[in-house]
C-alpha atoms as a PDB file:
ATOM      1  CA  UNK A   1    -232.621  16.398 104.152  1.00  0.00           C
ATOM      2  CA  UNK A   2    -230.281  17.274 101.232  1.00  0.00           C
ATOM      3  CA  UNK A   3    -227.375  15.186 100.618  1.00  0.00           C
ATOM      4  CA  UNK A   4    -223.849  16.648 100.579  1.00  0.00           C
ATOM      5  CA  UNK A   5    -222.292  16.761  97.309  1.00  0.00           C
ATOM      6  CA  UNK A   6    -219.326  15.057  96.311  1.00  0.00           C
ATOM      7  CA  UNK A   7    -216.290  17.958  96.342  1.00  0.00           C
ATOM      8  CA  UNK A   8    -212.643  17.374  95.264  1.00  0.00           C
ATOM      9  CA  UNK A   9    -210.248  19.883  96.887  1.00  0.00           C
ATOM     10  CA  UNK A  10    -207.637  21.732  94.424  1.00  0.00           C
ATOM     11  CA  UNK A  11    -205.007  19.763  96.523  1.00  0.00           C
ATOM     12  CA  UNK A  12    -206.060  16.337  95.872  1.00  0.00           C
ATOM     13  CA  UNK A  13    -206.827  17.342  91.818  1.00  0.00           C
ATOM     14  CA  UNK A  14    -203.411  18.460  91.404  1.00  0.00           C
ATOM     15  CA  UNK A  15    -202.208  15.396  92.969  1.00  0.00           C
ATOM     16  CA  UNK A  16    -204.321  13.035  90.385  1.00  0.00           C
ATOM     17  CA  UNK A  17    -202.895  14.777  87.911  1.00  0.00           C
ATOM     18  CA  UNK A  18    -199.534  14.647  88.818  1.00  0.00           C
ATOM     19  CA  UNK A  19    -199.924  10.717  89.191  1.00  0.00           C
ATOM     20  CA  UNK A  20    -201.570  10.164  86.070  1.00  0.00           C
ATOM     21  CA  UNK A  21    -198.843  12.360  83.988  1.00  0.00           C
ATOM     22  CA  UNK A  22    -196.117  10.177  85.550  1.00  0.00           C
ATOM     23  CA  UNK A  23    -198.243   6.890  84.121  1.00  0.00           C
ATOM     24  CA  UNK A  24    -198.638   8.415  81.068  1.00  0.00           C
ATOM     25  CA  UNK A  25    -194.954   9.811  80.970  1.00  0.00           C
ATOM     26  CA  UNK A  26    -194.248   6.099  81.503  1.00  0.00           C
ATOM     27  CA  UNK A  27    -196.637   4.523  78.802  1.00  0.00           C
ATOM     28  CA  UNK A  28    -195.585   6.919  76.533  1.00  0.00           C
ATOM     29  CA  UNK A  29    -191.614   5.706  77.166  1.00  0.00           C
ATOM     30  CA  UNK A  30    -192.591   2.406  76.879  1.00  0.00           C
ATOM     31  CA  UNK A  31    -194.415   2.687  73.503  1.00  0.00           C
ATOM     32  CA  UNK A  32    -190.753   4.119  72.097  1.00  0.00           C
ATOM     33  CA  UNK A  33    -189.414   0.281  73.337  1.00  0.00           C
ATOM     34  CA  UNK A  34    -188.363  -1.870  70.627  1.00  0.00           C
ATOM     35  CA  UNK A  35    -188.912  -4.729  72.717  1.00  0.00           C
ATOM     36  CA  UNK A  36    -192.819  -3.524  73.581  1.00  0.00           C
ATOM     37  CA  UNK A  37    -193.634  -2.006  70.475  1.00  0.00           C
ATOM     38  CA  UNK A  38    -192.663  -5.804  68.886  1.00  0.00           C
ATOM     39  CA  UNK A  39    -195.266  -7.643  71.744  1.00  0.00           C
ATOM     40  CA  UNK A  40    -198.262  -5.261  70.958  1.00  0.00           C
ATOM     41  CA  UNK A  41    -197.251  -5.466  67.066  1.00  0.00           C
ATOM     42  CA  UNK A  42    -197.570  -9.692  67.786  1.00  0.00           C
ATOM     43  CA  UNK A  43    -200.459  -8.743  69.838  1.00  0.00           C
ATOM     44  CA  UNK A  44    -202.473  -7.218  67.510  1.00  0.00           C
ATOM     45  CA  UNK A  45    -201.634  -8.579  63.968  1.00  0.00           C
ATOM     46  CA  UNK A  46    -200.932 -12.087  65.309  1.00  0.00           C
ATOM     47  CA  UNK A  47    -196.902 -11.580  63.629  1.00  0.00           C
ATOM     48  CA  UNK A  48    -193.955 -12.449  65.216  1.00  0.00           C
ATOM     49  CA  UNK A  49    -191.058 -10.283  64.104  1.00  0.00           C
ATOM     50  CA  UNK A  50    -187.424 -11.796  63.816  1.00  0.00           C
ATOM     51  CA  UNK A  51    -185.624  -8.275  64.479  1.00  0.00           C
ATOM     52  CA  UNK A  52    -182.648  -7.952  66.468  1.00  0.00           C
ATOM     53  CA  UNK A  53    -183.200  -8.471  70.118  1.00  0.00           C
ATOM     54  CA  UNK A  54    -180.340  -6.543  71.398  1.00  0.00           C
ATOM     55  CA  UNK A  55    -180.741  -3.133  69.730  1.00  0.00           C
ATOM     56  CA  UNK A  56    -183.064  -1.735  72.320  1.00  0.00           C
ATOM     57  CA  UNK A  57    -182.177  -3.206  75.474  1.00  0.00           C
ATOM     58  CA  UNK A  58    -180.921  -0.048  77.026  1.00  0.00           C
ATOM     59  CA  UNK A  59    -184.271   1.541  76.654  1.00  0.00           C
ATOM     60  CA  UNK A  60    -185.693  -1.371  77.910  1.00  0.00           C
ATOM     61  CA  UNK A  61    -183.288  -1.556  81.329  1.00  0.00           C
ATOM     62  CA  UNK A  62    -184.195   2.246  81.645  1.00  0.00           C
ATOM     63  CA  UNK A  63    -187.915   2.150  81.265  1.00  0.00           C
ATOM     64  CA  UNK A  64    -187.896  -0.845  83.980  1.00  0.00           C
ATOM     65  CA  UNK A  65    -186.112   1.147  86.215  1.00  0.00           C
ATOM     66  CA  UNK A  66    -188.098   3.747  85.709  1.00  0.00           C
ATOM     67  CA  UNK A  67    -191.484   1.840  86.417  1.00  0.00           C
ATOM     68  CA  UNK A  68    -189.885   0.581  89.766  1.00  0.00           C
ATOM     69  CA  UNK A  69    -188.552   4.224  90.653  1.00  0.00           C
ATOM     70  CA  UNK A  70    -191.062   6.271  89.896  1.00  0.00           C
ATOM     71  CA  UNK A  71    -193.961   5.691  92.537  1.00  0.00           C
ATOM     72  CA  UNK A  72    -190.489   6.312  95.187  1.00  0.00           C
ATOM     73  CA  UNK A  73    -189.517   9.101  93.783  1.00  0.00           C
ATOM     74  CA  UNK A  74    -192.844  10.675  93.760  1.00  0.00           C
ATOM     75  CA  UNK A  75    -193.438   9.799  97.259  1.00  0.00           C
ATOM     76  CA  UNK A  76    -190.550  11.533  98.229  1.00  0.00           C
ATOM     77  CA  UNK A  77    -191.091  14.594  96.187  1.00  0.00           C
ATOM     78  CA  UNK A  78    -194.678  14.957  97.039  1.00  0.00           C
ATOM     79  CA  UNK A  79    -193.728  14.657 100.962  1.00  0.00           C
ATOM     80  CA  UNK A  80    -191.085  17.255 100.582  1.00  0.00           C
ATOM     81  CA  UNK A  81    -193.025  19.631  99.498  1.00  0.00           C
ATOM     82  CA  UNK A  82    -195.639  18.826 101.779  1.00  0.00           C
ATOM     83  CA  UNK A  83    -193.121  19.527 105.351  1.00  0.00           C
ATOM     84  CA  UNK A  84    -191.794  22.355 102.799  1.00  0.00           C
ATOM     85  CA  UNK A  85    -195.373  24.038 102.805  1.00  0.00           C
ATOM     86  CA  UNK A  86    -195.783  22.531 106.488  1.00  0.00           C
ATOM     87  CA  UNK A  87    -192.479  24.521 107.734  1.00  0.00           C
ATOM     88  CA  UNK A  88    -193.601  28.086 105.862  1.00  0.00           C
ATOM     89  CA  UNK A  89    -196.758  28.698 107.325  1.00  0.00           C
ATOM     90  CA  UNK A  90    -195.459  27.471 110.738  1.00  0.00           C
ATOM     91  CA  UNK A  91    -192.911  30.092 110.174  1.00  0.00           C
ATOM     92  CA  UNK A  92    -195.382  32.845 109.243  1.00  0.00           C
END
């Protein structure tokens, strides 16, 4: 008996991708932190720097929020469209 092979639908790849582009949209904020860029700088040459700790607290407060926010807002947009493409080909 021959074993089914593992299939991903076009559905659930477009939805992997669209996960995985908002984590990268969010790494790739949160390497333009002062505040991060300074930890992995201390992180990987072991140097503390004495820079001023206020400068890049706004990007900071925004790339927080946007960490928390994101996986909501995604949610939301991915179950609109959902009940969108639900409702048209109900309609149809």
């Amino acid at each position: 008996m021959k074993q089914n092979r593992f299939q991903i639908g076009i559905g659930s790849m477009l939805l992997l991708m669209l996960v995985f582009s908002m984590m990268s949209a969010g790494f790739f904020y949160a390497s333009r932190v002062d505040a991060i860029q300074n930890e992995l700088n201390s992180l990987v040459s072991n140097q503390v720097s004495t820079g001023d700790q206020g400068s890049g607290r706004l990007s900071h407060i925004i790339f927080i929020m946007f960490t928390f926010t994101s996986p909501l807002i995604l949610a939301g947009v991915l179950a609109t469209a959902v009940s969108v493409l639900r409702w048209r080909t109900k309609r149809r």
